[in-house]
PDB file of N, CA and C in Angstrom:
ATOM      1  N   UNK A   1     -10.654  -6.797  22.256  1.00  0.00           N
ATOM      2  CA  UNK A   1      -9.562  -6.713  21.304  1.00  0.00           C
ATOM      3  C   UNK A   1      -9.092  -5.255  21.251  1.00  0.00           C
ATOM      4  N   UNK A   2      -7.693  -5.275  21.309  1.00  0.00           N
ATOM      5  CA  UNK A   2      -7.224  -3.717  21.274  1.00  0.00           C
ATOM      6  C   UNK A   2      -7.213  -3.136  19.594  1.00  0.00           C
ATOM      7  N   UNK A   3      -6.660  -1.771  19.651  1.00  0.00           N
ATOM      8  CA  UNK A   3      -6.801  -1.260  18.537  1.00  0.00           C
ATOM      9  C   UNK A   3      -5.506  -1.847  17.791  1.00  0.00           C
ATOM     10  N   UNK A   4      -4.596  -2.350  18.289  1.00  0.00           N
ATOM     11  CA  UNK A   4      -3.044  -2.458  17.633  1.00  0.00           C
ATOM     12  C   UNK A   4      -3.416  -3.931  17.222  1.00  0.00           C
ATOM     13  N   UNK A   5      -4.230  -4.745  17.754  1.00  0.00           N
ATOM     14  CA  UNK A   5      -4.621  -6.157  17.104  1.00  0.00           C
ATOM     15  C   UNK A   5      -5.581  -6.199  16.445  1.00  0.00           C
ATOM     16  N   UNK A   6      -6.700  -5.439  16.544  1.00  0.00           N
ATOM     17  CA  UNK A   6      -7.559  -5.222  15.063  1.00  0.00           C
ATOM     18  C   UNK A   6      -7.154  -4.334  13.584  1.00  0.00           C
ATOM     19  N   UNK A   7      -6.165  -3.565  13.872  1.00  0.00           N
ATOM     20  CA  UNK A   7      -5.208  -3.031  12.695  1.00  0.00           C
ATOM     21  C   UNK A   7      -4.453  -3.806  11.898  1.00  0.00           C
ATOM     22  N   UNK A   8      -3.889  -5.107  12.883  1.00  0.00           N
ATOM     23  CA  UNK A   8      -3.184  -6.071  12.128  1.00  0.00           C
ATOM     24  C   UNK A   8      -3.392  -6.917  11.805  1.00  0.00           C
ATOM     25  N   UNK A   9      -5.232  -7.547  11.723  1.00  0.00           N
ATOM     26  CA  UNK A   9      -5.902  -8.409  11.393  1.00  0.00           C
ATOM     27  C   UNK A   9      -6.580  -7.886  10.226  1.00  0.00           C
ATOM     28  N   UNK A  10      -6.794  -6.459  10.763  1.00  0.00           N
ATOM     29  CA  UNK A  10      -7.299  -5.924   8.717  1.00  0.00           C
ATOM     30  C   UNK A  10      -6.539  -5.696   8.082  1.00  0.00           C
ATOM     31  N   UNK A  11      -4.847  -5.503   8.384  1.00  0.00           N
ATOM     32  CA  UNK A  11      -4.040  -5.716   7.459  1.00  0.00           C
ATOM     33  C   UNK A  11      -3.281  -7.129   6.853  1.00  0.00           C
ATOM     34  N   UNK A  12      -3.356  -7.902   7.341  1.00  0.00           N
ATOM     35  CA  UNK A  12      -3.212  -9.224   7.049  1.00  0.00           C
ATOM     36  C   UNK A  12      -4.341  -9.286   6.215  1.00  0.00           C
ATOM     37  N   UNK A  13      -5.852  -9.013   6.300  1.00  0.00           N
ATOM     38  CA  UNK A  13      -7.052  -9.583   5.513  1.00  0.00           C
ATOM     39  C   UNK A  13      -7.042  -8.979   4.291  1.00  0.00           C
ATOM     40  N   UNK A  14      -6.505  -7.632   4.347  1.00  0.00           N
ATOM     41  CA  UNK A  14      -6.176  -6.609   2.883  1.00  0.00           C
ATOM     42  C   UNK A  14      -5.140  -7.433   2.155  1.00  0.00           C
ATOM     43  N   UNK A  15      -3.888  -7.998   2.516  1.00  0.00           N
ATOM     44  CA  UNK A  15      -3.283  -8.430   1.893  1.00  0.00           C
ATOM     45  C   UNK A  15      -3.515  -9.884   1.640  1.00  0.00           C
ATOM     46  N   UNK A  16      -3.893 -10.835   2.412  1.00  0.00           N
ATOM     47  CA  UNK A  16      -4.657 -11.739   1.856  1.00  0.00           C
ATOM     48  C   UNK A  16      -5.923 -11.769   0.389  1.00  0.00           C
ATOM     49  N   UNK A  17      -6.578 -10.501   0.549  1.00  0.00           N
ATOM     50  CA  UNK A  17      -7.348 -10.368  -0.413  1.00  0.00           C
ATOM     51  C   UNK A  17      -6.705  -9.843  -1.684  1.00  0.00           C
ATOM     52  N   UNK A  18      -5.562  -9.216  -1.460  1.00  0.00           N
ATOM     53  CA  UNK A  18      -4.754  -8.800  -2.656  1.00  0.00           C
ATOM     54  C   UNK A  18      -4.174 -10.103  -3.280  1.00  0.00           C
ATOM     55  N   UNK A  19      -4.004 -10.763  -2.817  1.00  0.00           N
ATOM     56  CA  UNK A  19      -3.370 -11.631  -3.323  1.00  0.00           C
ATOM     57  C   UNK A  19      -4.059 -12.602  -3.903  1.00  0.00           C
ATOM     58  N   UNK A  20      -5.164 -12.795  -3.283  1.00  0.00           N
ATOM     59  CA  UNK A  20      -6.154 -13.534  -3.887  1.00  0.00           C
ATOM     60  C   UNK A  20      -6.807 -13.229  -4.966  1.00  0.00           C
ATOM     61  N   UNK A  21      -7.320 -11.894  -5.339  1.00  0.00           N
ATOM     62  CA  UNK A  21      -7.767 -11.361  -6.299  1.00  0.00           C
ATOM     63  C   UNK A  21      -6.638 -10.808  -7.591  1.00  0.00           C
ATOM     64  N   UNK A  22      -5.244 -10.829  -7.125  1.00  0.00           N
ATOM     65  CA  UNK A  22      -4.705 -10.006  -7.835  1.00  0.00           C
ATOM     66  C   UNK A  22      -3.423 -11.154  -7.832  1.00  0.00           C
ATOM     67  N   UNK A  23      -3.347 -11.599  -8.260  1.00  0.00           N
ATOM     68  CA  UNK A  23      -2.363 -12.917  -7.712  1.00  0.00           C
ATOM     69  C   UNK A  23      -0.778 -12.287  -8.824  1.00  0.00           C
ATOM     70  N   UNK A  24      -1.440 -12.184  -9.984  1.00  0.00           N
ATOM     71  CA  UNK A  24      -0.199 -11.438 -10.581  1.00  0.00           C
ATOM     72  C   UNK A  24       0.489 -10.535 -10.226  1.00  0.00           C
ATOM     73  N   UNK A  25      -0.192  -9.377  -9.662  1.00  0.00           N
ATOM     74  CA  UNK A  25       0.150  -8.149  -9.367  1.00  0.00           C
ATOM     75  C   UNK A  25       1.097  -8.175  -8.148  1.00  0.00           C
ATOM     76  N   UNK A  26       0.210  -8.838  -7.376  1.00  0.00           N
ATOM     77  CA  UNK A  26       0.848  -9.102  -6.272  1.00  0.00           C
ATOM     78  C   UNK A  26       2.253 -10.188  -5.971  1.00  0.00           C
ATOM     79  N   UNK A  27       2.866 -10.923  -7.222  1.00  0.00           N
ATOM     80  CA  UNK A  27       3.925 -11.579  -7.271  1.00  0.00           C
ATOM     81  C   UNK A  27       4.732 -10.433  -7.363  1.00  0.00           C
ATOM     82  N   UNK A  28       4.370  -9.600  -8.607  1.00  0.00           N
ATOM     83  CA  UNK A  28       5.140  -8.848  -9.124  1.00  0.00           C
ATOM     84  C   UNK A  28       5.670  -7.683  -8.114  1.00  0.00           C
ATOM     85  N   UNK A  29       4.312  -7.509  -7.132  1.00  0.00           N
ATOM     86  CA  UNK A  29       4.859  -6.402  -6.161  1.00  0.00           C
ATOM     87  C   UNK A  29       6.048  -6.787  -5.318  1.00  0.00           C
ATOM     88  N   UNK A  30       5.855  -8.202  -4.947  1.00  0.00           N
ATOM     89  CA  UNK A  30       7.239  -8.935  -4.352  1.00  0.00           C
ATOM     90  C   UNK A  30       8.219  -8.925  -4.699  1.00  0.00           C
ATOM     91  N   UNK A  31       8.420  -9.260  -5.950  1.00  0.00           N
ATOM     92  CA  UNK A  31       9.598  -9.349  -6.968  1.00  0.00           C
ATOM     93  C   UNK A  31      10.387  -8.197  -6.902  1.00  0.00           C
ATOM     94  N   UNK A  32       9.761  -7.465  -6.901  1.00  0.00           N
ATOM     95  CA  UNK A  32       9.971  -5.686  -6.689  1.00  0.00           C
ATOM     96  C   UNK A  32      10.698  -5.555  -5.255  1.00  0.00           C
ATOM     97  N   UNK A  33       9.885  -5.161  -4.588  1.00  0.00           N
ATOM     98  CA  UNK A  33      10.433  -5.560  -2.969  1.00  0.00           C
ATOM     99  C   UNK A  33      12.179  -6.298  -3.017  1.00  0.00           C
ATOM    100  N   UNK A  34      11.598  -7.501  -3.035  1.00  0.00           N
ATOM    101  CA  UNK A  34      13.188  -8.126  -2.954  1.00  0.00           C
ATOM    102  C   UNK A  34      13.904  -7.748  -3.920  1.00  0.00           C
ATOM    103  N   UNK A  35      13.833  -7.578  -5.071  1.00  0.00           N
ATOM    104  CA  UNK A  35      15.193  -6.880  -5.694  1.00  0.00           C
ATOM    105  C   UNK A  35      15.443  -5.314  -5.176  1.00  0.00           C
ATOM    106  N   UNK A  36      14.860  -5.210  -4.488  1.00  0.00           N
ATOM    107  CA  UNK A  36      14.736  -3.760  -3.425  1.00  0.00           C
ATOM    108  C   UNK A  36      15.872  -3.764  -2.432  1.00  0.00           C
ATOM    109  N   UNK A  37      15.530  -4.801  -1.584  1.00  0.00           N
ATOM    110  CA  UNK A  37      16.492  -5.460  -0.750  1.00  0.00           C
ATOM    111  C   UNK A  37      17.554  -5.958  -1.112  1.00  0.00           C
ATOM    112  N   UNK A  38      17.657  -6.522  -2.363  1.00  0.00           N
ATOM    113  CA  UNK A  38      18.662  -7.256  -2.478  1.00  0.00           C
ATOM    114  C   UNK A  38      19.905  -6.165  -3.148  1.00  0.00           C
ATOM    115  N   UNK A  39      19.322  -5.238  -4.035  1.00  0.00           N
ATOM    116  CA  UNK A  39      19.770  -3.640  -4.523  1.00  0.00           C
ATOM    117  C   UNK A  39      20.834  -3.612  -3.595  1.00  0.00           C
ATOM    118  N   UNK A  40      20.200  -2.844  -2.040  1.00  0.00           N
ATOM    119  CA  UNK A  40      20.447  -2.560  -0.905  1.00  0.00           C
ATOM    120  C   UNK A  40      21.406  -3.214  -0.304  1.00  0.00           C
ATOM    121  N   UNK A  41      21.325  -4.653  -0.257  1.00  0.00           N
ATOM    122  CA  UNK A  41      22.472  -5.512   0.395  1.00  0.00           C
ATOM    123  C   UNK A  41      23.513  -5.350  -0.133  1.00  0.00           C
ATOM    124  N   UNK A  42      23.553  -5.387  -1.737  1.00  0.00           N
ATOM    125  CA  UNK A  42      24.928  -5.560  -2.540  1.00  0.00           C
ATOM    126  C   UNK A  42      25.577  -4.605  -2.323  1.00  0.00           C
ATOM    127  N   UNK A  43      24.584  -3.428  -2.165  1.00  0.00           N
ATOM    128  CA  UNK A  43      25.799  -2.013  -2.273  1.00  0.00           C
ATOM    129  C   UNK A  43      25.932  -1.840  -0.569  1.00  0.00           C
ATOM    130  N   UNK A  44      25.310  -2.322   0.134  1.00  0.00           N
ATOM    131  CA  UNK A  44      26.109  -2.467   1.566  1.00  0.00           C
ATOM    132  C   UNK A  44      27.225  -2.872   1.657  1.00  0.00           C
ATOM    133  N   UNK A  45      27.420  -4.111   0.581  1.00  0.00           N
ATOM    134  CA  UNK A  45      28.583  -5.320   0.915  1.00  0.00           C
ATOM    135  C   UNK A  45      29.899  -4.828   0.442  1.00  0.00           C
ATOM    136  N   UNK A  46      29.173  -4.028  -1.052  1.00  0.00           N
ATOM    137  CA  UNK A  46      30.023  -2.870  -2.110  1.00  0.00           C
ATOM    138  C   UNK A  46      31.236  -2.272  -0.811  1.00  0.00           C
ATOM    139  N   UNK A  47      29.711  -1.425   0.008  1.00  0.00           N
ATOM    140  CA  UNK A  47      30.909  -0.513   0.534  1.00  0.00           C
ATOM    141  C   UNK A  47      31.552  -0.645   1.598  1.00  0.00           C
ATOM    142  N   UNK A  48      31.071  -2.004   2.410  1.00  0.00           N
ATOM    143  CA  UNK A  48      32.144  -2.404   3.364  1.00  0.00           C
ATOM    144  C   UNK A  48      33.674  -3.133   2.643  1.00  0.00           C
ATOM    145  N   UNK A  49      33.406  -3.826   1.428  1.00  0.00           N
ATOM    146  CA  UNK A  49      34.642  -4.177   0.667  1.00  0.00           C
ATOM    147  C   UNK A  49      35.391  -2.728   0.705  1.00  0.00           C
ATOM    148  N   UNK A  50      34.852  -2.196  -0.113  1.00  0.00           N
ATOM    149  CA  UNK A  50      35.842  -0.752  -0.531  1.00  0.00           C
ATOM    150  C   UNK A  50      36.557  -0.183   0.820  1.00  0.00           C
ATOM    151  N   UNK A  51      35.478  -0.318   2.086  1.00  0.00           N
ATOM    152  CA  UNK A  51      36.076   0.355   3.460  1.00  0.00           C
ATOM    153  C   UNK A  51      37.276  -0.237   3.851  1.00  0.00           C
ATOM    154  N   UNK A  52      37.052  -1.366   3.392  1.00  0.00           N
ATOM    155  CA  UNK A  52      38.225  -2.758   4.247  1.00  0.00           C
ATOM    156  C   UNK A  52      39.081  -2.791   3.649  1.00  0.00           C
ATOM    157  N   UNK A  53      39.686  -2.523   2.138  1.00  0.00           N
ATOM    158  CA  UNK A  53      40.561  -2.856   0.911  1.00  0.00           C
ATOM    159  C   UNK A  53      41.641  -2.200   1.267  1.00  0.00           C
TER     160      UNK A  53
END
């Protein structure tokens, strides 16, 4: 097993265990995240409207 596939099997197992143990926390970290993204999209969309108008 290389080093780039045992890095991403203990990171999958870290976050598996976060979630398992921390099940709240870890919604909430999501929730976070995507309104992160979603922040991000709107004011993308913002400023291609404004570019195009």
């Amino acid at each position: 097993m290389n080093a780039k596939k045992a890095m991403i099997l203990i990171g999958v197992a870290l976050v598996l265990f976060y979630v398992i143990t921390q099940p709240t926390q870890a919604a909430e970290a999501v929730q976070g995240i995507l309104g992160w993204l979603q922040d991000g999209a709107e004011a993308i969309i913002t400023f291609m409207r404004n570019l195009f108008a």
